[in-house]
C-alpha atoms as a PDB file:
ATOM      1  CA  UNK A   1      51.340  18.036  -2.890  1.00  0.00           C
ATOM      2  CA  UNK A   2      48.821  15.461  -1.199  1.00  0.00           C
ATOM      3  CA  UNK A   3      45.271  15.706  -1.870  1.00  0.00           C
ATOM      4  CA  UNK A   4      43.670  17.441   1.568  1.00  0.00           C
ATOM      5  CA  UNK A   5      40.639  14.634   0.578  1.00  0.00           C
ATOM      6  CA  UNK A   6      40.152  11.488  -0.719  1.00  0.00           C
ATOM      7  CA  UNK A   7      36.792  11.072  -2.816  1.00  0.00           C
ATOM      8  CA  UNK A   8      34.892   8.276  -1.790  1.00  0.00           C
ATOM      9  CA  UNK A   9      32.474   6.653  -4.139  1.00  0.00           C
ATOM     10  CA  UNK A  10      28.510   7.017  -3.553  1.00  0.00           C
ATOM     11  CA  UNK A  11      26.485   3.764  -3.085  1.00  0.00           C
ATOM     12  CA  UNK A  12      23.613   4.153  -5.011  1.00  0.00           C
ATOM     13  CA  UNK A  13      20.720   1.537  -5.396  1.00  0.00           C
ATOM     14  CA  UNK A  14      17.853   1.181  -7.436  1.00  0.00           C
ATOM     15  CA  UNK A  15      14.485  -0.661  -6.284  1.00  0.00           C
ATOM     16  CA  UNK A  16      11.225  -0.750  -8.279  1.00  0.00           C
ATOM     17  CA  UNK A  17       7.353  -0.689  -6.734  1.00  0.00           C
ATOM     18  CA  UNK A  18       4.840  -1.886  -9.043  1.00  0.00           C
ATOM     19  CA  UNK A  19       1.129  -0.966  -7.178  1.00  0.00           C
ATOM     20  CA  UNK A  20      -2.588  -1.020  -7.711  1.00  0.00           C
ATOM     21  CA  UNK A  21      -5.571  -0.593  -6.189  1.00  0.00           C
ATOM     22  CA  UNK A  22      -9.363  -0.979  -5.780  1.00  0.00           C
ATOM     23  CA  UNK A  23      -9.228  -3.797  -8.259  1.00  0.00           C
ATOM     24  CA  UNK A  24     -13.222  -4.506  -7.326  1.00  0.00           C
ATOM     25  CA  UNK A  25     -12.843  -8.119  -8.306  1.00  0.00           C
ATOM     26  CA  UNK A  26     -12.182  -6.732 -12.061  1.00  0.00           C
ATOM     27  CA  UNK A  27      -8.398  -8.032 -12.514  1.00  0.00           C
ATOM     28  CA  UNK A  28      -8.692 -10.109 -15.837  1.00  0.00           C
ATOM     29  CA  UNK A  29      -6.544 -12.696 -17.129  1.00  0.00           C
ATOM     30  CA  UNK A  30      -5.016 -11.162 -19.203  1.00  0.00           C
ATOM     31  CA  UNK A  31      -4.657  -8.400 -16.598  1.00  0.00           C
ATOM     32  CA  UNK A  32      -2.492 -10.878 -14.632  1.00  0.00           C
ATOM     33  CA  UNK A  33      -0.720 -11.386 -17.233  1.00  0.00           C
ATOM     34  CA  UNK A  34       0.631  -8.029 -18.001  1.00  0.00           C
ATOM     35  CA  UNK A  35       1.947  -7.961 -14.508  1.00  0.00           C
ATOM     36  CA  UNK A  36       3.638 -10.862 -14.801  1.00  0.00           C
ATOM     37  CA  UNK A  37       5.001  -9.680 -17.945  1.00  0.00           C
ATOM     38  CA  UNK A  38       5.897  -6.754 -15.662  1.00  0.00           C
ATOM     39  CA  UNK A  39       7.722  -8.178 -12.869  1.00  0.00           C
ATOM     40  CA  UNK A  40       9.607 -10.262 -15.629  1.00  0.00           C
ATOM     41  CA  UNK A  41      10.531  -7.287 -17.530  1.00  0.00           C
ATOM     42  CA  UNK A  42      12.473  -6.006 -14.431  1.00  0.00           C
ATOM     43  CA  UNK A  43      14.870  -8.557 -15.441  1.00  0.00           C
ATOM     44  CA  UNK A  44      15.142  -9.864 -11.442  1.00  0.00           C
ATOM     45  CA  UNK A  45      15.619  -6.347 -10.495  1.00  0.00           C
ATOM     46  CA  UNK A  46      14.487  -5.718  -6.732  1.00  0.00           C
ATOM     47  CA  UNK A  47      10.761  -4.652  -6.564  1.00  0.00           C
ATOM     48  CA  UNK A  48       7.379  -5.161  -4.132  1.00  0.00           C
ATOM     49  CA  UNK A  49       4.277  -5.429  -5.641  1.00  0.00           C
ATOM     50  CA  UNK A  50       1.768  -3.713  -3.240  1.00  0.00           C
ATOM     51  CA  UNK A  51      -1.928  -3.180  -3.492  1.00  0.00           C
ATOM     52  CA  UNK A  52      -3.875   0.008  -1.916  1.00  0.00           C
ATOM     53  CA  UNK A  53      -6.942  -1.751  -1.190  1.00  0.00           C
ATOM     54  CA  UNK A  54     -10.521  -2.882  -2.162  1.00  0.00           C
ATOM     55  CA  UNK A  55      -8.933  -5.560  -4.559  1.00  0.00           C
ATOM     56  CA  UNK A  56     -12.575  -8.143  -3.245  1.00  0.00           C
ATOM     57  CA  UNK A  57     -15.801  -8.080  -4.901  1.00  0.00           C
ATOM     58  CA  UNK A  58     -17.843  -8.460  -1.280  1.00  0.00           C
ATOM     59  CA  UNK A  59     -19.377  -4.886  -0.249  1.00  0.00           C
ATOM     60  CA  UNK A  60     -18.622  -3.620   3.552  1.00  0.00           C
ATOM     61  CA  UNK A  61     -21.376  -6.064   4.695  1.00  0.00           C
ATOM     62  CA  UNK A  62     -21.645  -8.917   2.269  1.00  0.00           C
ATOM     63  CA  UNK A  63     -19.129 -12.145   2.672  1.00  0.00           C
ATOM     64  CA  UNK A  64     -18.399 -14.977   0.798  1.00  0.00           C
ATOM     65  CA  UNK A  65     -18.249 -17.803   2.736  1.00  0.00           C
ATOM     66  CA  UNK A  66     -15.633 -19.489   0.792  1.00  0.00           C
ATOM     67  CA  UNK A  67     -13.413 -15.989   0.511  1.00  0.00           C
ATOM     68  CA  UNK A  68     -12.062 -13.954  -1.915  1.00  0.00           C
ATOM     69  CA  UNK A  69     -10.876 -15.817  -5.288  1.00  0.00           C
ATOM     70  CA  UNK A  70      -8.750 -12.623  -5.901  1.00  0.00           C
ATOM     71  CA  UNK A  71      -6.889 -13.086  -2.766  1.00  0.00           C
ATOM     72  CA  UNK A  72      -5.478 -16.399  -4.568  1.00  0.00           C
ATOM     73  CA  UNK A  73      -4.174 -14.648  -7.924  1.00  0.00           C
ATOM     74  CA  UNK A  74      -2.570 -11.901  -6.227  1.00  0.00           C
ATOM     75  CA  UNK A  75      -1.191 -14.243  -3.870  1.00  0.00           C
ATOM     76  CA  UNK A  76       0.207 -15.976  -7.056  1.00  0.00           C
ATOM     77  CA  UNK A  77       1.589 -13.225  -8.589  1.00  0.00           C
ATOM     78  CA  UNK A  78       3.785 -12.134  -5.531  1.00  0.00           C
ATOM     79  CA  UNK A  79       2.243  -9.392  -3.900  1.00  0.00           C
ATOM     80  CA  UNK A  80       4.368  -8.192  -1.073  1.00  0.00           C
ATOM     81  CA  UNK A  81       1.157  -6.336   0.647  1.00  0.00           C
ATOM     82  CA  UNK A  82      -1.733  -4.655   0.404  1.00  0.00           C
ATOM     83  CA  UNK A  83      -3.663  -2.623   3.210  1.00  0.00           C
ATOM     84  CA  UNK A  84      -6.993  -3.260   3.987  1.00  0.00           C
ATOM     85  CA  UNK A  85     -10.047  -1.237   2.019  1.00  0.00           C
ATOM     86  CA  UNK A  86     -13.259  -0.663   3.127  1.00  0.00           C
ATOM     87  CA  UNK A  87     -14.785  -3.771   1.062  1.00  0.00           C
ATOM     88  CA  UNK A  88     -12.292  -5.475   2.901  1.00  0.00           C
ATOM     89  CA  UNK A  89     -13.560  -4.502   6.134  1.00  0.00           C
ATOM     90  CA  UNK A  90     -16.101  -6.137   8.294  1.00  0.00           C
ATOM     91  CA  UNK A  91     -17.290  -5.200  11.748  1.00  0.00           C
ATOM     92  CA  UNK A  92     -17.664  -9.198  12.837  1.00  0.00           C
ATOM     93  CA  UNK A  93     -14.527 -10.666  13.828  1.00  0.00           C
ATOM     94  CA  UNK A  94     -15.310 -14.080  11.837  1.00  0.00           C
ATOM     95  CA  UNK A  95     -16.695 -12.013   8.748  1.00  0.00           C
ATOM     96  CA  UNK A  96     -13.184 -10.080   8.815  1.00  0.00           C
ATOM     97  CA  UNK A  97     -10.833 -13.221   9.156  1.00  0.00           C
ATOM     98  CA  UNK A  98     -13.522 -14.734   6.398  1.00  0.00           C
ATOM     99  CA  UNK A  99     -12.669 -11.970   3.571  1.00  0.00           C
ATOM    100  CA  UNK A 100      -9.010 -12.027   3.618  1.00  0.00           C
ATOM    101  CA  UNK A 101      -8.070 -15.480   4.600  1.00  0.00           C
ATOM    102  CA  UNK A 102      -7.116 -16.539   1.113  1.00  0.00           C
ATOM    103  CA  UNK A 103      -4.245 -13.543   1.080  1.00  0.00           C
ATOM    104  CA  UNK A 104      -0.568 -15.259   1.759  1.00  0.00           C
ATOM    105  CA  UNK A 105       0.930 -12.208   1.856  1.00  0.00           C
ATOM    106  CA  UNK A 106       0.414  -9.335   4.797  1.00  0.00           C
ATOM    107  CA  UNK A 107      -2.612  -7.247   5.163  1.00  0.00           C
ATOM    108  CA  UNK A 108      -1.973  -4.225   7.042  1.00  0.00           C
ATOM    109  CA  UNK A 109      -4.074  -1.502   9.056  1.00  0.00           C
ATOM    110  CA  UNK A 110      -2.240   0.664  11.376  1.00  0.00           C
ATOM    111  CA  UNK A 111      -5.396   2.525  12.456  1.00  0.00           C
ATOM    112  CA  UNK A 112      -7.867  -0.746  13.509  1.00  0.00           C
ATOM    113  CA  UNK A 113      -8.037  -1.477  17.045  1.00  0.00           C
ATOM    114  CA  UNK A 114      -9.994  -4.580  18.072  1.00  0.00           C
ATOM    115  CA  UNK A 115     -12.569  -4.689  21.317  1.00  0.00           C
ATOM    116  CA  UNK A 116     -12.730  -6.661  24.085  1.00  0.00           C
ATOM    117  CA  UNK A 117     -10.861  -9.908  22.702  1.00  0.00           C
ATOM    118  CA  UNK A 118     -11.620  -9.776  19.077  1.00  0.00           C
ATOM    119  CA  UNK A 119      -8.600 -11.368  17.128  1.00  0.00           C
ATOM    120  CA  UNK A 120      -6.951  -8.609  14.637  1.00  0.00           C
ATOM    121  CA  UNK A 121      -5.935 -10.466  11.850  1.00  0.00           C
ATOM    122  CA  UNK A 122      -4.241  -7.463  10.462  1.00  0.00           C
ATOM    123  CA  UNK A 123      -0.720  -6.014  11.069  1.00  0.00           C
ATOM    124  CA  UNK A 124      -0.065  -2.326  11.465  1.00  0.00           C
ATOM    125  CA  UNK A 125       3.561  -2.204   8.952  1.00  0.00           C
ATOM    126  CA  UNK A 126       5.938  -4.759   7.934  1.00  0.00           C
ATOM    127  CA  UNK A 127       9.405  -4.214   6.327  1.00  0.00           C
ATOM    128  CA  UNK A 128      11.174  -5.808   3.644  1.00  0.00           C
ATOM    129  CA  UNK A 129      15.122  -5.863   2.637  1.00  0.00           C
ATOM    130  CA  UNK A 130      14.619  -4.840  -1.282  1.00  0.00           C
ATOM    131  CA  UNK A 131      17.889  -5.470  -2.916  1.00  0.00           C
ATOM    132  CA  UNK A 132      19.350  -3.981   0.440  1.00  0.00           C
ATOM    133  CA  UNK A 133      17.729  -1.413   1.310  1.00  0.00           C
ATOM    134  CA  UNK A 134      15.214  -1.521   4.028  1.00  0.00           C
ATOM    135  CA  UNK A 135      12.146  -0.823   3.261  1.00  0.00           C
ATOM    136  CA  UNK A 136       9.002  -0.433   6.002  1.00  0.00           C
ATOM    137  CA  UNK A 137       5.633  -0.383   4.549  1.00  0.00           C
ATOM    138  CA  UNK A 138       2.654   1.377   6.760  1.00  0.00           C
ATOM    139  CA  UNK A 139      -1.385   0.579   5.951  1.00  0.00           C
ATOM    140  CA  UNK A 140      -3.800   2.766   7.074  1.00  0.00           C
ATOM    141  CA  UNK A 141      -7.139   3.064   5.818  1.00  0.00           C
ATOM    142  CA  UNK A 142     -10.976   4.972   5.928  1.00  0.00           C
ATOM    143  CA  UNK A 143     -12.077   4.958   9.600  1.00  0.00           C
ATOM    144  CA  UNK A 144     -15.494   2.621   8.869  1.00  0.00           C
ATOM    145  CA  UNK A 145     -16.353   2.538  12.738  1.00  0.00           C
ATOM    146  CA  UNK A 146     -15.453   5.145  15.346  1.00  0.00           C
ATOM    147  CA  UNK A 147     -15.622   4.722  18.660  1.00  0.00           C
ATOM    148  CA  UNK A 148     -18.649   8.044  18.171  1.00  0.00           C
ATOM    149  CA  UNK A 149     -20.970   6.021  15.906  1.00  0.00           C
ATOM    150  CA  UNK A 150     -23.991   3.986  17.641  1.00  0.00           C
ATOM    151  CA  UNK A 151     -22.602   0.651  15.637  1.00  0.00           C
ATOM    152  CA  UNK A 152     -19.574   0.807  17.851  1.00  0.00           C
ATOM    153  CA  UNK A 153     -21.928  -0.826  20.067  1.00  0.00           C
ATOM    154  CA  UNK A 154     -21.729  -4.218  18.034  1.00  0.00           C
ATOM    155  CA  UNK A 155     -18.513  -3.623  16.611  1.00  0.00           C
ATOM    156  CA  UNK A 156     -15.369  -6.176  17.190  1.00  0.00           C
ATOM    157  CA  UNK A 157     -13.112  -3.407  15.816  1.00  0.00           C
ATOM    158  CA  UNK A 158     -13.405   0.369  15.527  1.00  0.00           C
ATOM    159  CA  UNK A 159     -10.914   3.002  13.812  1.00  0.00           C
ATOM    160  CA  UNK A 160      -8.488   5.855  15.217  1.00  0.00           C
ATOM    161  CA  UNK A 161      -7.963   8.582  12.197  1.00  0.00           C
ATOM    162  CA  UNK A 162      -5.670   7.382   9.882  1.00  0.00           C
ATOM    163  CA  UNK A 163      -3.337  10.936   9.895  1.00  0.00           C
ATOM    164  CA  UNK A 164      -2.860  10.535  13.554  1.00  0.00           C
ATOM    165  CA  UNK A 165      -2.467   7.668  13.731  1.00  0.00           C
ATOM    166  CA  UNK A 166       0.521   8.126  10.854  1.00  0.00           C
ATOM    167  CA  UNK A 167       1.410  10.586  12.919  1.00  0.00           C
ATOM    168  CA  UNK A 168       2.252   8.433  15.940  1.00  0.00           C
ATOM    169  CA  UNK A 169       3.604   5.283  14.164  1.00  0.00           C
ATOM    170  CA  UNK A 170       6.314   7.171  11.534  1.00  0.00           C
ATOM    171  CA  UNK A 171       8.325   8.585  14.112  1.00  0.00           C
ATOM    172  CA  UNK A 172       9.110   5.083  15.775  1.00  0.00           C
ATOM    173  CA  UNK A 173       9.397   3.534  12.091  1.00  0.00           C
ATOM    174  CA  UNK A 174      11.501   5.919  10.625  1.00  0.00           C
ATOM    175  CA  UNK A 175      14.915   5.224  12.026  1.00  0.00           C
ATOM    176  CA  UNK A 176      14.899   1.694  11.422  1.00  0.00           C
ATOM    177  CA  UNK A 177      14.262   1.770   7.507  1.00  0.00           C
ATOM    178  CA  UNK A 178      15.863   3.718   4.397  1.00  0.00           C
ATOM    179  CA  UNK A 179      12.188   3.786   2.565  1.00  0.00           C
ATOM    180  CA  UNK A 180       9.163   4.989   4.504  1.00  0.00           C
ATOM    181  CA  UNK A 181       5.973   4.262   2.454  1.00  0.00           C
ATOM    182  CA  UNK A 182       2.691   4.844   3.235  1.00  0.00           C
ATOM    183  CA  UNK A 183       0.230   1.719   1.827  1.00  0.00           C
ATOM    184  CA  UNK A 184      -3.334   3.734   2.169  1.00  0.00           C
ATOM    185  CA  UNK A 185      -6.784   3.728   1.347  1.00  0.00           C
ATOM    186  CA  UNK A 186      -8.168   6.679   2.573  1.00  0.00           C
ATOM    187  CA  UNK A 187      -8.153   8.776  -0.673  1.00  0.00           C
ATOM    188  CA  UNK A 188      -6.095  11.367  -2.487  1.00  0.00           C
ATOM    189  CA  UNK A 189      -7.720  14.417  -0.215  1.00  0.00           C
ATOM    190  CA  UNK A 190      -6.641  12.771   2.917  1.00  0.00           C
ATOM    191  CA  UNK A 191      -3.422  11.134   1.274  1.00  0.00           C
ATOM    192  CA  UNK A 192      -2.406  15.278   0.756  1.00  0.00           C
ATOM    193  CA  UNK A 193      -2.967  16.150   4.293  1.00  0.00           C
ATOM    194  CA  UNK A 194      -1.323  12.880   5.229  1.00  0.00           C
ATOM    195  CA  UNK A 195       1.935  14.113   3.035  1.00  0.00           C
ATOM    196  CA  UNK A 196       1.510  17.655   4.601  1.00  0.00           C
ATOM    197  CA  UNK A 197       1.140  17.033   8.060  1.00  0.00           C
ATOM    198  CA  UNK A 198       3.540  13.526   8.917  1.00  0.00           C
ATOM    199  CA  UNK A 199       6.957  14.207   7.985  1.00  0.00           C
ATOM    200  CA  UNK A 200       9.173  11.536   7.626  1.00  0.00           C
ATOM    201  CA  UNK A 201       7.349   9.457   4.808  1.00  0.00           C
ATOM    202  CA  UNK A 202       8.899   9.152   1.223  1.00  0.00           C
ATOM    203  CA  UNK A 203       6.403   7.276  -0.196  1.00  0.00           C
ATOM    204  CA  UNK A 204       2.142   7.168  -0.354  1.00  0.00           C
ATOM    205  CA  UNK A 205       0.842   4.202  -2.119  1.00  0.00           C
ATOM    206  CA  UNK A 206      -2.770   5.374  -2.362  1.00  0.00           C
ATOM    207  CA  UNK A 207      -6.015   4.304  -3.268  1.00  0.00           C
ATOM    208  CA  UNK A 208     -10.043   4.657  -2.105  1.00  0.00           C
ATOM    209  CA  UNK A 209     -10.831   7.887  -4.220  1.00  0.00           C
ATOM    210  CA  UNK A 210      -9.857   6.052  -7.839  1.00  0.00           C
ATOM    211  CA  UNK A 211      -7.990   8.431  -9.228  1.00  0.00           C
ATOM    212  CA  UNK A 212      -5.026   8.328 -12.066  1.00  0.00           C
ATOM    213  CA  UNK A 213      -2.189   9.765 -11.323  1.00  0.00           C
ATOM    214  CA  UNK A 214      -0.129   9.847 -14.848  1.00  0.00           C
ATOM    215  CA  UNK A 215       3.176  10.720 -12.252  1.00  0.00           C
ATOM    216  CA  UNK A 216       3.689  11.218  -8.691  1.00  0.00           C
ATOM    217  CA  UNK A 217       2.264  14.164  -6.875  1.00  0.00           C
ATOM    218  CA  UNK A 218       5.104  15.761  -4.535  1.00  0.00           C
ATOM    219  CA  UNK A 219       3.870  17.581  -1.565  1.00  0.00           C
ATOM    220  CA  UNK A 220       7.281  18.650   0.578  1.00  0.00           C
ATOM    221  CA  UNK A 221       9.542  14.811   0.521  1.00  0.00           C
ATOM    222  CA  UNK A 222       6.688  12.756   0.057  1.00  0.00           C
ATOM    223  CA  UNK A 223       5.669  11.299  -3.344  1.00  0.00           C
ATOM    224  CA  UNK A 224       1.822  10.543  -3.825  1.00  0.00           C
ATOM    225  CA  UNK A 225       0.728   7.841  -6.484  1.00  0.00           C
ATOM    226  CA  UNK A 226      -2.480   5.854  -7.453  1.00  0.00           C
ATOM    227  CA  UNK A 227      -3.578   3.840 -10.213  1.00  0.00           C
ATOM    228  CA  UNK A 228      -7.194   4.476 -10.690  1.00  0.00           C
ATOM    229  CA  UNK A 229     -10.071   1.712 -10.652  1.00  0.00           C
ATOM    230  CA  UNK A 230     -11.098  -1.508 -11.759  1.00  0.00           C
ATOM    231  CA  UNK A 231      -7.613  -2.756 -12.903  1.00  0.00           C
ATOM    232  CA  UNK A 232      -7.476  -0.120 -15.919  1.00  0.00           C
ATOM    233  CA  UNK A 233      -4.024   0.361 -15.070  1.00  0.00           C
ATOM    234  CA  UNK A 234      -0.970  -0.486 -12.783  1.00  0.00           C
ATOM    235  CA  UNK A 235       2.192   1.990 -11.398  1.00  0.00           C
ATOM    236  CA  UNK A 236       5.450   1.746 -11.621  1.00  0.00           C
ATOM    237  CA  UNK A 237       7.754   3.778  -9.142  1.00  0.00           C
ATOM    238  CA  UNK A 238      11.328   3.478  -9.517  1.00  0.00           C
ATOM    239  CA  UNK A 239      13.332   5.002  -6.229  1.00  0.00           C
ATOM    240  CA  UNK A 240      16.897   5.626  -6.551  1.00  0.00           C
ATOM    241  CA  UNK A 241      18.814   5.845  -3.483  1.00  0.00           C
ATOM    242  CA  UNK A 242      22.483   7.422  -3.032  1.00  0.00           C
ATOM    243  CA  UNK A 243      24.406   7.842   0.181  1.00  0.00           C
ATOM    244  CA  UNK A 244      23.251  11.214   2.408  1.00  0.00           C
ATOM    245  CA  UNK A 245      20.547  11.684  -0.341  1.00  0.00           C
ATOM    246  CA  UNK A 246      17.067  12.030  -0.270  1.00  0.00           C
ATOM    247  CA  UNK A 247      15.261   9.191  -2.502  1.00  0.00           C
ATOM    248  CA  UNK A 248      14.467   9.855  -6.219  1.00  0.00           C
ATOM    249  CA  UNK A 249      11.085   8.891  -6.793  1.00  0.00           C
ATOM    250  CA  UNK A 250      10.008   8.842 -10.671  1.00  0.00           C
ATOM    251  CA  UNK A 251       6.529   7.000 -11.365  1.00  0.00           C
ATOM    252  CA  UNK A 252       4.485   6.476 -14.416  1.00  0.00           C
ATOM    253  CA  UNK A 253       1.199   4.175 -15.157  1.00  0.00           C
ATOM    254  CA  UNK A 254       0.904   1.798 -17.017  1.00  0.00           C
ATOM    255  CA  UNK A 255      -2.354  -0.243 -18.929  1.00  0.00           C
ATOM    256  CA  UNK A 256      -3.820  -3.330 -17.579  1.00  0.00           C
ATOM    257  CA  UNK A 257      -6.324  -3.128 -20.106  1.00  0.00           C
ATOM    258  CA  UNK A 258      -6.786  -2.848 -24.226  1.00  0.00           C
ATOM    259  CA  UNK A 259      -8.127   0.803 -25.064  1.00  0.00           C
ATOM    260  CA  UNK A 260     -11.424   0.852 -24.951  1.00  0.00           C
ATOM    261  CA  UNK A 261     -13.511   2.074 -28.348  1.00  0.00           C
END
């Protein structure tokens, strides 16, 4: 007698997302080197590294002339991404292109929009192919200027709320990519209502509120993780994918730094 079905195998892949966030200027050498030790330890696996924001040492106002030195190791050690943080951030156009011009790797804000003619020198998402799967990565971040405050007035660029905004953006992304995450730096509050109220996202990369998070927080499909402050630590979030199967998401943290006394 036949068999009324032929099993057909699963395809199942495995990617890995190292992340940090609000570095402050604090990532040591020997900080950068346990990454690197990191990425190598993956043994060429498929991975982005992505950063949450506030990785500068420049407050909201202040600018280095010469940008940020960070920018330069990060760039070195392959980050895929990062989204913009409020130290990031700068209400003058120039200041703005000033404080992340030494990044060579995308800097994204979904929920920016420039006046008049300023240049955004942002991008609202970006998506990778990780080993072959397609991953889309979305930045949002703290509204620092809303079109309600007086120093709108003098403003290049003001902010839309970063949940609606989500909102808006996910449904368009989702259908094109197998990975949804979320690259934000709004804080863990808002990174909760973002989980709550925007289906459609697997993934929230999170920073802003420097929190730990020893292992993901799952609020309905999406997966919530952060990695404190002042590179103390770094995640690592391994997703398994399988065919008609809702991602497996398993995170942990790991240090950046010997145990303090």
């Amino acid at each position: 007698m036949l068999p009324t079905s032929v099993p057909v195998d699963t395809v199942r892949k495995t990617i890995h997302i190292l992340h940090t966030n609000d570095f402050h200027n604090a990532l040591s050498d020997a900080g950068a080197e346990r990454l690197r030790e990191a990425i190598a330890g993956l043994g060429g696996a498929p991975h982005l590294l992505l950063d949450a924001g506030d990785a500068i040492r420049s407050g909201n106002v202040g600018v280095n002339p010469f940008g940020e030195p960070i920018l330069d190791r990060m760039s070195e050690l392959g980050y895929h991404a990062m989204t913009m943080g409020n130290r990031e951030f700068h209400f003058l156009a120039g200041a703005l292109e000033t404080k992340i011009n030494r990044a060579r790797f995308p800097v994204l804000c979904a929920n920016v929009r420039a006046r008049q003619k300023a240049p955004l020198p942002v991008r609202p998402s970006c998506d990778f192919d990780v080993g072959g799967v397609r991953v889309t990565v979305l930045g949002v971040t703290v509204p620092m200027i809303t079109e309600r405050m007086k120093v709108a007035a003098v403003s290049a660029f003001v902010f839309d709320d970063p949940v609606t905004t989500a909102a808006g953006r996910v449904p368009e992304l989702r259908p094109g990519c197998d990975l949804l995450v979320a690259l934000t730096h709004i804080g863990l509050r808002e990174d909760q209502r973002l989980a709550q109220t925007v289906p459609g996202i697997d993934l929230i990369v999170g920073g802003h509120s420097h929190v730990n998070l020893p292992t993901p927080e799952r609020i309905g499909d999406a997966h919530i993780v952060q990695a404190g402050w002042h590179a103390r630590h770094y995640g690592h979030v391994t997703v398994t994918l399988e065919d008609d199967q809702p991602p497996r998401i398993d995170g942990a943290l790991h240090p950046l730094q010997e145990k303090r006394r």
